[in-house]
N, C-alpha and C. Protein backbone atom coordinates (compact mmCIF):
# COMPACT_ATOMS: atom_id res chain seq x y z
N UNK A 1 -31.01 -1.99 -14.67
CA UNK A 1 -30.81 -3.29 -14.06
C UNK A 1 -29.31 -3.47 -13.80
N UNK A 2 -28.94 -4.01 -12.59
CA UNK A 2 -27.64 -4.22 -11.95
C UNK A 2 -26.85 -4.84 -13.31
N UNK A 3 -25.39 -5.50 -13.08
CA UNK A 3 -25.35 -6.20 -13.98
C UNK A 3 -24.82 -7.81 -13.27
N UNK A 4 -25.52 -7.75 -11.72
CA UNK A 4 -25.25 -9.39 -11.43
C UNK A 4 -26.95 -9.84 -11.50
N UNK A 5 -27.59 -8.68 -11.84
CA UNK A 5 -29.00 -9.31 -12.09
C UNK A 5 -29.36 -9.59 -13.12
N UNK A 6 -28.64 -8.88 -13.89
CA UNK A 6 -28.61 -9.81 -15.86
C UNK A 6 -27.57 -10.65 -15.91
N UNK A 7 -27.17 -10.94 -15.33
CA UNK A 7 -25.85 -11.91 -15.12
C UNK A 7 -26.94 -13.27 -14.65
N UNK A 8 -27.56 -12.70 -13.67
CA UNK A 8 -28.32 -14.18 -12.82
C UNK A 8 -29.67 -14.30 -14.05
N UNK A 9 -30.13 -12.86 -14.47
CA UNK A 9 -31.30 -13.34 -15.53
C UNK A 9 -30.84 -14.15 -16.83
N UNK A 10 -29.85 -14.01 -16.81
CA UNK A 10 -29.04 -15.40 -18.25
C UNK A 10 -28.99 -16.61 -18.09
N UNK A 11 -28.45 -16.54 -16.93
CA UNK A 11 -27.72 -17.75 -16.36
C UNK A 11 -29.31 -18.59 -16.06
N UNK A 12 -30.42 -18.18 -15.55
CA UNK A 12 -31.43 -18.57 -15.24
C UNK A 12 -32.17 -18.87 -16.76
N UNK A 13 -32.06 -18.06 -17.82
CA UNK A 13 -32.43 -18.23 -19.05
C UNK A 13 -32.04 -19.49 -19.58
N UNK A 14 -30.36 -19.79 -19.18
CA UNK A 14 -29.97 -20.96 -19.89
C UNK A 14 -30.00 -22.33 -18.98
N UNK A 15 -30.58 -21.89 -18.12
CA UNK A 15 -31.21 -22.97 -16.62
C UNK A 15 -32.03 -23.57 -17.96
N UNK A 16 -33.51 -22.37 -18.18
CA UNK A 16 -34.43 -23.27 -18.51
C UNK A 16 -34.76 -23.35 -19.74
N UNK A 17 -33.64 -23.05 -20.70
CA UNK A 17 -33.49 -23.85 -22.46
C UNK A 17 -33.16 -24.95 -22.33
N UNK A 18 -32.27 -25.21 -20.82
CA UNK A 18 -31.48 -26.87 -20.87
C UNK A 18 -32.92 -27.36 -20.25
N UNK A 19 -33.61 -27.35 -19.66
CA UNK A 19 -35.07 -27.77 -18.94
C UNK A 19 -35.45 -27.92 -19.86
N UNK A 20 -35.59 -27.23 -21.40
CA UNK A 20 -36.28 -27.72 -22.37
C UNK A 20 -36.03 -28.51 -23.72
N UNK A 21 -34.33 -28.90 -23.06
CA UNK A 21 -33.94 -29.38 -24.30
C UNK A 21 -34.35 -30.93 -23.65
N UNK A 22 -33.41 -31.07 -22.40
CA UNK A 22 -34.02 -32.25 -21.51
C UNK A 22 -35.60 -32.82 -21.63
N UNK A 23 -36.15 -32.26 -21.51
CA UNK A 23 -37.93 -32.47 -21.75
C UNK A 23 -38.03 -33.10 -23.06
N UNK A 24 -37.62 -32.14 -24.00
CA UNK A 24 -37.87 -32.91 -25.66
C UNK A 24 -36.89 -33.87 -25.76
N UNK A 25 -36.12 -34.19 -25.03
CA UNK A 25 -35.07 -35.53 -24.94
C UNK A 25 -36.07 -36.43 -24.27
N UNK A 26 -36.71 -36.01 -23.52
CA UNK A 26 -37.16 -36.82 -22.82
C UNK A 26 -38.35 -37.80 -23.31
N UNK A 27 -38.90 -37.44 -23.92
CA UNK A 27 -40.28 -37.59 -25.41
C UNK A 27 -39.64 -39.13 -26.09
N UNK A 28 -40.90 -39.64 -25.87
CA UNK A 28 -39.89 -41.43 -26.51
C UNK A 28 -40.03 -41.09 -28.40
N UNK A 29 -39.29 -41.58 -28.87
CA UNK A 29 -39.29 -41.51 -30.18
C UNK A 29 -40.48 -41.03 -30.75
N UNK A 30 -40.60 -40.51 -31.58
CA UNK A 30 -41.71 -40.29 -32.72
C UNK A 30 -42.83 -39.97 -31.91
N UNK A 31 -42.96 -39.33 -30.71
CA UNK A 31 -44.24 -38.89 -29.99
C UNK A 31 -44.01 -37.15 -29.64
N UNK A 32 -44.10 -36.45 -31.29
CA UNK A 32 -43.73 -35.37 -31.19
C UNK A 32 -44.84 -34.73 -32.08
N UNK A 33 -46.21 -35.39 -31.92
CA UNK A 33 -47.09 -34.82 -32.64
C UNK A 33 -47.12 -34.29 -33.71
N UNK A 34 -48.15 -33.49 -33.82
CA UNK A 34 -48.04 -32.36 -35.18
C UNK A 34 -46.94 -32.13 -35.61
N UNK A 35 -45.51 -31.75 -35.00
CA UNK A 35 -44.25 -31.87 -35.93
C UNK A 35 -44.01 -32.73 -36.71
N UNK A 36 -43.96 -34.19 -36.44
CA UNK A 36 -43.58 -35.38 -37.01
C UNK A 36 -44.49 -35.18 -38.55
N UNK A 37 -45.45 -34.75 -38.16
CA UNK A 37 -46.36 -34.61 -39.65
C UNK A 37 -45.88 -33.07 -40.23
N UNK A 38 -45.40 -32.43 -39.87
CA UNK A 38 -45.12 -31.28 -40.31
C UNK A 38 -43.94 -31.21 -41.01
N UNK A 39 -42.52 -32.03 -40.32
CA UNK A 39 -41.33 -31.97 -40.66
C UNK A 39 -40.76 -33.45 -41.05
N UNK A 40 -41.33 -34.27 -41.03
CA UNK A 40 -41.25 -35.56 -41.89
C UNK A 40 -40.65 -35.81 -42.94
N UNK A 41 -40.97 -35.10 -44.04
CA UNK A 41 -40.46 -35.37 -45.44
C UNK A 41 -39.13 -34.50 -45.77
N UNK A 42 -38.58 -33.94 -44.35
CA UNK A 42 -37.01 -32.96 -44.75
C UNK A 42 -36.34 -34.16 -44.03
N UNK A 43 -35.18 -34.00 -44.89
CA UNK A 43 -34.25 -34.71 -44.45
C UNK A 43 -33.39 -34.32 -43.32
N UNK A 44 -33.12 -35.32 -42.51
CA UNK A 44 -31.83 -34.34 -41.01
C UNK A 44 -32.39 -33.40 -40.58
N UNK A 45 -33.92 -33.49 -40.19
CA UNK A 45 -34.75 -33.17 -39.60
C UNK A 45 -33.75 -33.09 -38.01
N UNK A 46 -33.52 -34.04 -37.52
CA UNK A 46 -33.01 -34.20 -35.98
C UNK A 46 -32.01 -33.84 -35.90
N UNK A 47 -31.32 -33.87 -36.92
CA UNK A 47 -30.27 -32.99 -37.06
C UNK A 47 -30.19 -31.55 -37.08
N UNK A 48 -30.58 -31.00 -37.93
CA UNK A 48 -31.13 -29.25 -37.65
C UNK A 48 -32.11 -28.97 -36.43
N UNK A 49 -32.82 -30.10 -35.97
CA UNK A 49 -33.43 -29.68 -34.55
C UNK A 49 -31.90 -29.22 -33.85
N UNK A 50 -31.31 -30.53 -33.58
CA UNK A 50 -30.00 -30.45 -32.37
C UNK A 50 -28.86 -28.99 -32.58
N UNK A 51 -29.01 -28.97 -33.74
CA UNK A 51 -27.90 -27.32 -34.81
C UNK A 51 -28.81 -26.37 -34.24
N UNK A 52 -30.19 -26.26 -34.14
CA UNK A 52 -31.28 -24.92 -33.99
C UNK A 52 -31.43 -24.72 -31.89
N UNK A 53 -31.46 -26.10 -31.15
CA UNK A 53 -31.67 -25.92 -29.97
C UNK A 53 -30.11 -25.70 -29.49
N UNK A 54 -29.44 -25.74 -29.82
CA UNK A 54 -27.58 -25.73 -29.06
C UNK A 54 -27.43 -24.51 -29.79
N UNK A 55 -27.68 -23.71 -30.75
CA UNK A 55 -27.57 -22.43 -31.00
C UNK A 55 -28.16 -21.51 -30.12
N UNK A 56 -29.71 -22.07 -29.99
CA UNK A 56 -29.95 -20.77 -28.64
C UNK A 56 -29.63 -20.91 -27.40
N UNK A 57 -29.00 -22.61 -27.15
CA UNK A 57 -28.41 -22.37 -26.06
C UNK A 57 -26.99 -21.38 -25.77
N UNK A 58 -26.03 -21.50 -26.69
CA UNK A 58 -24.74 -20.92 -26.64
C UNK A 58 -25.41 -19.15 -26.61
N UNK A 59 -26.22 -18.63 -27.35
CA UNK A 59 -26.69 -17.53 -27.51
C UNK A 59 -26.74 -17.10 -25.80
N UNK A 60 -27.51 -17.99 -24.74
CA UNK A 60 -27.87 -17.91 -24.11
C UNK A 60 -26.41 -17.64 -23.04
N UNK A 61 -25.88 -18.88 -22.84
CA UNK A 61 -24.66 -19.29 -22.17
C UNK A 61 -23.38 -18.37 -22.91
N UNK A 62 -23.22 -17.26 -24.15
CA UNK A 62 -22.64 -16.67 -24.21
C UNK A 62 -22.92 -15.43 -23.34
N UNK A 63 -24.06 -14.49 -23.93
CA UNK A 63 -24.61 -13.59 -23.06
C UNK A 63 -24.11 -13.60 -21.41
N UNK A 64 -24.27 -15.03 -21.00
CA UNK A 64 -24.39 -14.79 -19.66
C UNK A 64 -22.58 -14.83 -19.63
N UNK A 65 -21.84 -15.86 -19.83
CA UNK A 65 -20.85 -15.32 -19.81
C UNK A 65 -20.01 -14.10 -20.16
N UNK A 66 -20.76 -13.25 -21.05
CA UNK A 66 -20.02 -12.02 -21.58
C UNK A 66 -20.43 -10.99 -20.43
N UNK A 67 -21.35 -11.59 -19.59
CA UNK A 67 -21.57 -10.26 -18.41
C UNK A 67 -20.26 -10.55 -17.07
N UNK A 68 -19.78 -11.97 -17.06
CA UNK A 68 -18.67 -12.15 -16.27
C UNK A 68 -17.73 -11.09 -16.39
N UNK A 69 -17.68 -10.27 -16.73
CA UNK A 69 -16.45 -9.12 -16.88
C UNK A 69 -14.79 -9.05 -16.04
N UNK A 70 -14.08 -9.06 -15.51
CA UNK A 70 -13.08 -9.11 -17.08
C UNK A 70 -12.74 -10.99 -17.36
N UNK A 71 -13.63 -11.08 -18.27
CA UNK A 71 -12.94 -12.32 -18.89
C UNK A 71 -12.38 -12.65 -20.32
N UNK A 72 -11.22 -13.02 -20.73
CA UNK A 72 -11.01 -12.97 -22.13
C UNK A 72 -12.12 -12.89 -23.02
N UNK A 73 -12.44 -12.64 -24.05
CA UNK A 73 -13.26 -13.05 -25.33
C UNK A 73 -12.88 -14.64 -25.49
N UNK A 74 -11.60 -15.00 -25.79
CA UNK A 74 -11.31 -16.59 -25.69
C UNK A 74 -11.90 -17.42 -24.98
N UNK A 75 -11.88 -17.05 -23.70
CA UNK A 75 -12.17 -17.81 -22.85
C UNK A 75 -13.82 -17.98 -22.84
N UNK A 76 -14.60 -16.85 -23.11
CA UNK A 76 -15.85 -17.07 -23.47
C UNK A 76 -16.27 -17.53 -24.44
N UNK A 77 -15.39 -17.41 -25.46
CA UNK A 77 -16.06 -18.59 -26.65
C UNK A 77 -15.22 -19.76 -26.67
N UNK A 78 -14.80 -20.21 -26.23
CA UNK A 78 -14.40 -21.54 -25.73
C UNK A 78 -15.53 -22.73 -24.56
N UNK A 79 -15.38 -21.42 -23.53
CA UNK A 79 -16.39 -21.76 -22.44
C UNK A 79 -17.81 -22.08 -23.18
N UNK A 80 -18.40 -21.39 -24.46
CA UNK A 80 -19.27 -21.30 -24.51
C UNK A 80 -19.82 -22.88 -25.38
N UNK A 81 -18.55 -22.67 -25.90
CA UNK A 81 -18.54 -24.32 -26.95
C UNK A 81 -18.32 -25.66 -25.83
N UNK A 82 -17.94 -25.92 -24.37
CA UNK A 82 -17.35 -26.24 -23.99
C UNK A 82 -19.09 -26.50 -23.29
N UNK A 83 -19.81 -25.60 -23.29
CA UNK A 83 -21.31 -25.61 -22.03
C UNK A 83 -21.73 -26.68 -23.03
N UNK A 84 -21.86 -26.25 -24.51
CA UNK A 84 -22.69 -26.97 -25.35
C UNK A 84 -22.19 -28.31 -25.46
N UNK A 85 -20.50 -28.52 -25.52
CA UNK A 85 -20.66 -30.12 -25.88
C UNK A 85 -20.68 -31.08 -24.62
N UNK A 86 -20.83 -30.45 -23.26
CA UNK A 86 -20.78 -30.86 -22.07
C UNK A 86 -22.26 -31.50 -21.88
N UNK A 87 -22.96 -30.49 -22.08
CA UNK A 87 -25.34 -30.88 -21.88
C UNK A 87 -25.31 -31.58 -23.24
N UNK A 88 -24.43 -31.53 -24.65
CA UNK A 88 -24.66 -32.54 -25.31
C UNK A 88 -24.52 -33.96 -24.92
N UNK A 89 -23.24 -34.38 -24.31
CA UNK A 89 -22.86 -35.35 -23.93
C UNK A 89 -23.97 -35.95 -23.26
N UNK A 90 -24.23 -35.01 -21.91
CA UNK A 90 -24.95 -35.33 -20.89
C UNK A 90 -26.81 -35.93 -21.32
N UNK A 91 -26.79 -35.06 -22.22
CA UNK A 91 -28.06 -35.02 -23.45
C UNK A 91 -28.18 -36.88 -23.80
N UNK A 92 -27.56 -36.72 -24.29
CA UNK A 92 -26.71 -38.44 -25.11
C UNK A 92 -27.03 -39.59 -24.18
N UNK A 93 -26.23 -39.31 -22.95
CA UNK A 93 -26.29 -40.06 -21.69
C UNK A 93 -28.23 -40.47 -21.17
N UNK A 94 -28.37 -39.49 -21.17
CA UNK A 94 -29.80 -39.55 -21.08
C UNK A 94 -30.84 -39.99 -21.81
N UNK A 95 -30.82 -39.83 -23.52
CA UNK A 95 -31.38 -40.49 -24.37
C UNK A 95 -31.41 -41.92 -24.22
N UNK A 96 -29.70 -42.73 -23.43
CA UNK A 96 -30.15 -43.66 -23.14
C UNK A 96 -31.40 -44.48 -22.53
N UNK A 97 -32.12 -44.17 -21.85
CA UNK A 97 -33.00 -44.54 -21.18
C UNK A 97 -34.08 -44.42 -21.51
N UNK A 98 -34.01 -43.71 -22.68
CA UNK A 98 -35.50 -43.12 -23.31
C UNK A 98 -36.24 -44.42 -24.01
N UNK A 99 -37.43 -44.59 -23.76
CA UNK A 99 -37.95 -45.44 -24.82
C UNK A 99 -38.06 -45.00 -25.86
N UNK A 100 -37.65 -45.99 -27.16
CA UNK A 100 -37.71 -46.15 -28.57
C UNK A 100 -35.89 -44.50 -28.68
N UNK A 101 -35.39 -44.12 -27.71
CA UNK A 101 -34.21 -43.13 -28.58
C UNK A 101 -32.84 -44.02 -28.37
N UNK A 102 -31.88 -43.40 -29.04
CA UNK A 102 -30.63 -44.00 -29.11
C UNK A 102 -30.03 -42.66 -28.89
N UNK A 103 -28.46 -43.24 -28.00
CA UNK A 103 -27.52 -42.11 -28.20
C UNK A 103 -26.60 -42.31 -29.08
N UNK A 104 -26.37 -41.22 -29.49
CA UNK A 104 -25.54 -41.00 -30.75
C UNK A 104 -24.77 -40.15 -31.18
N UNK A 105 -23.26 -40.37 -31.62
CA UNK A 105 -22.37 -39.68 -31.20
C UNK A 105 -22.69 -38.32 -32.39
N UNK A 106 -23.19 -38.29 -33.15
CA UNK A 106 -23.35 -37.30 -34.24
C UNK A 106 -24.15 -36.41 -33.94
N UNK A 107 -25.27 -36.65 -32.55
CA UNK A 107 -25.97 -35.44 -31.98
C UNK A 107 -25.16 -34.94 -31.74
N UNK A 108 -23.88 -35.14 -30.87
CA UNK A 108 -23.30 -33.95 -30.25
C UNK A 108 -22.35 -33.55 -30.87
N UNK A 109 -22.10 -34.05 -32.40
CA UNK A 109 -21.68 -33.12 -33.16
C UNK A 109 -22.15 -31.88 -33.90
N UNK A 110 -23.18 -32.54 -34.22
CA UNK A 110 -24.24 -31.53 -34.31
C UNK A 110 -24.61 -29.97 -33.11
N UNK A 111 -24.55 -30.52 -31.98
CA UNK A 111 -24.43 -29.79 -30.82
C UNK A 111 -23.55 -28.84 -30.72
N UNK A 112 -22.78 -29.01 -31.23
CA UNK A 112 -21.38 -28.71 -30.96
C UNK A 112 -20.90 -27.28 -32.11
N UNK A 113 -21.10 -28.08 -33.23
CA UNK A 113 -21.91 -27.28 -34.44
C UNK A 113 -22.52 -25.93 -34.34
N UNK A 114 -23.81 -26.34 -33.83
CA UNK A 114 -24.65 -24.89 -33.19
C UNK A 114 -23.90 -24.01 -33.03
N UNK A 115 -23.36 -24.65 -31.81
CA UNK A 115 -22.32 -23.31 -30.56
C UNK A 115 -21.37 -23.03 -31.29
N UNK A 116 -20.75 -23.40 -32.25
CA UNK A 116 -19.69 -22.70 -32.83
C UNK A 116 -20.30 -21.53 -34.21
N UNK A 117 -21.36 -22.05 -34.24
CA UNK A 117 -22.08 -21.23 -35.27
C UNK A 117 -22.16 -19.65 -34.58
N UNK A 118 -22.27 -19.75 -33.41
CA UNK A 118 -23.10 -18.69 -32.79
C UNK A 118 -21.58 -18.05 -32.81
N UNK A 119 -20.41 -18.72 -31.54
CA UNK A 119 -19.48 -18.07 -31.46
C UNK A 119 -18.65 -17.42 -33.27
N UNK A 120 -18.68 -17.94 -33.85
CA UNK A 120 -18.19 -17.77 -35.05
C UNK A 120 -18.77 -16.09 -35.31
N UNK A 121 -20.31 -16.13 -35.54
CA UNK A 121 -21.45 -15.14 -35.72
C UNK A 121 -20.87 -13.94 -34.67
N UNK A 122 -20.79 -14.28 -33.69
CA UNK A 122 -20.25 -13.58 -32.69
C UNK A 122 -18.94 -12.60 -32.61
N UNK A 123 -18.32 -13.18 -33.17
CA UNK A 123 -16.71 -12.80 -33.27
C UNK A 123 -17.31 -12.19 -34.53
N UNK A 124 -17.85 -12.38 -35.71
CA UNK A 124 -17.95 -11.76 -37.19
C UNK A 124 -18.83 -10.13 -36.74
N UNK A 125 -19.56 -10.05 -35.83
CA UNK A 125 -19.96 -9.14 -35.35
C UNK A 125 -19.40 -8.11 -34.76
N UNK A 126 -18.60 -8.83 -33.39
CA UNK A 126 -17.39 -7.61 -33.08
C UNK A 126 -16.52 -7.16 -33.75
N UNK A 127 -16.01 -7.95 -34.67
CA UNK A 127 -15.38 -7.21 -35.88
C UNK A 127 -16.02 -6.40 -36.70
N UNK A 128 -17.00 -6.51 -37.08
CA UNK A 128 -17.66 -5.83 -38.08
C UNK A 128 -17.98 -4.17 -36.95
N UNK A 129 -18.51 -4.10 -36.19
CA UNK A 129 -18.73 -3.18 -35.36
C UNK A 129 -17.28 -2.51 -35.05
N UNK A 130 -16.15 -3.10 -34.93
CA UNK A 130 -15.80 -2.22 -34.29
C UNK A 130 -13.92 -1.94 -35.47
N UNK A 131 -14.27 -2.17 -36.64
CA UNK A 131 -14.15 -1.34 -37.70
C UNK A 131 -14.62 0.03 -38.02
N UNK A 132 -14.04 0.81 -38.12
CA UNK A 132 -14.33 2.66 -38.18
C UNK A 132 -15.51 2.09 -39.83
N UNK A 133 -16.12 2.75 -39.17
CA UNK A 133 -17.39 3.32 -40.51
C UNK A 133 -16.80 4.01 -41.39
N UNK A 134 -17.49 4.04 -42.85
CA UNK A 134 -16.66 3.91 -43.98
C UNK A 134 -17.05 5.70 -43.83
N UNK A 135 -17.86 6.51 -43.22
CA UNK A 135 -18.40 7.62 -43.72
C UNK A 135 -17.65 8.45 -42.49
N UNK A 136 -17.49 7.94 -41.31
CA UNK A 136 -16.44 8.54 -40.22
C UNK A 136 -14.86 8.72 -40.98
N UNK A 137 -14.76 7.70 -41.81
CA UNK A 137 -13.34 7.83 -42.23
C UNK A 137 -13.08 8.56 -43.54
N UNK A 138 -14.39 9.04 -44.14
CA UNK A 138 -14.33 9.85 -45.41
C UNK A 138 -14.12 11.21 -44.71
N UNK A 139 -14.94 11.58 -43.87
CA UNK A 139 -14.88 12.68 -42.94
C UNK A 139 -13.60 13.28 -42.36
N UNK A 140 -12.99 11.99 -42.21
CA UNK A 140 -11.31 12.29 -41.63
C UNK A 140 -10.74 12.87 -43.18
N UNK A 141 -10.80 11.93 -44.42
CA UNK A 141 -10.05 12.62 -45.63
C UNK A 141 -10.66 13.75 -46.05
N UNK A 142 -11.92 14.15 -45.46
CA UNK A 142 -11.70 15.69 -46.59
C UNK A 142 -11.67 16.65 -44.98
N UNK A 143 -11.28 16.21 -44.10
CA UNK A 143 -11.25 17.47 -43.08
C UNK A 143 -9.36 17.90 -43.32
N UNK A 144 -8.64 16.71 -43.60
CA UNK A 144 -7.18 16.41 -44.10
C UNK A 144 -7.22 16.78 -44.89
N UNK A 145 -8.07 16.90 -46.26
CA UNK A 145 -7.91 17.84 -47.51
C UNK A 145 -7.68 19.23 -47.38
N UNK A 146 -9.06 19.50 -46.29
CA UNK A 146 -9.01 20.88 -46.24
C UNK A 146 -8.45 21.56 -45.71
N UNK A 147 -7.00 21.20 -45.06
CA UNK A 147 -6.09 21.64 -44.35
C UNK A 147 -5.15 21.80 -44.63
């Protein structure tokens, strides 16, 4: 696959996570069925929803930015925190209108949250990867021994 066609298959991915975050925004209070009876008795329930859906968004909206090539690493995890607290906001804006929801500035902290979770995860990864392996570098001391 090209790479402006996984570029457009991301970008289209994170089209329609925001289609689905919008939708469950869209749901008037407490008309969330079987969940509400399922996840009821945890606390910050809506809270770890908003931390769990803005995580796979940034997942999403990183990916697609990391196929932009050459763009800083900075600039993509910035950008990426920057998608999330932007559709949070916009998120917020929209709850207005919802019957029985409120907007509230702690969703999109929460939001915000997520995406840095991911970028954080992200960066702990490229580091970890691209540290020499502990058994490549034993290999270097006894080939240096034996010389």
């Amino acid at each position: 696959m090209k790479r402006l066609d996984r570029v457009w298959l991301w970008a289209v991915l994170s089209l329609v996570w925001m289609g689905v975050i919008y939708w469950l925004s869209d749901q008037p209070a407490g008309d969330y069925g079987d969940a509400n009876r399922w996840f009821d008795w945890l606390p910050y329930t809506g809270t770890f929803a908003h931390i769990g859906l803005y995580c796979v968004l940034s997942v999403l909206a990183l990916r697609t930015l990391m196929l932009l090539r050459p763009v800083s690493e900075g600039l993509i995890a910035y950008s990426t925190v920057f998608v999330a607290f932007v559709y949070g906001v916009l998120d917020e804006i929209h709850q207005k209108s919802v019957e029985g929801r409120a907007s509230e500035a702690i969703d999109v902290v929460a939001d915000v949250f997520g995406s840095v979770l991911v970028v954080v995860f992200w960066f702990l990864v490229k580091r970890y990867r691209a540290r020499p392996s502990e058994q490549s570098s034993e290999k270097n001391v006894d080939a240096n021994q034996g010389s």
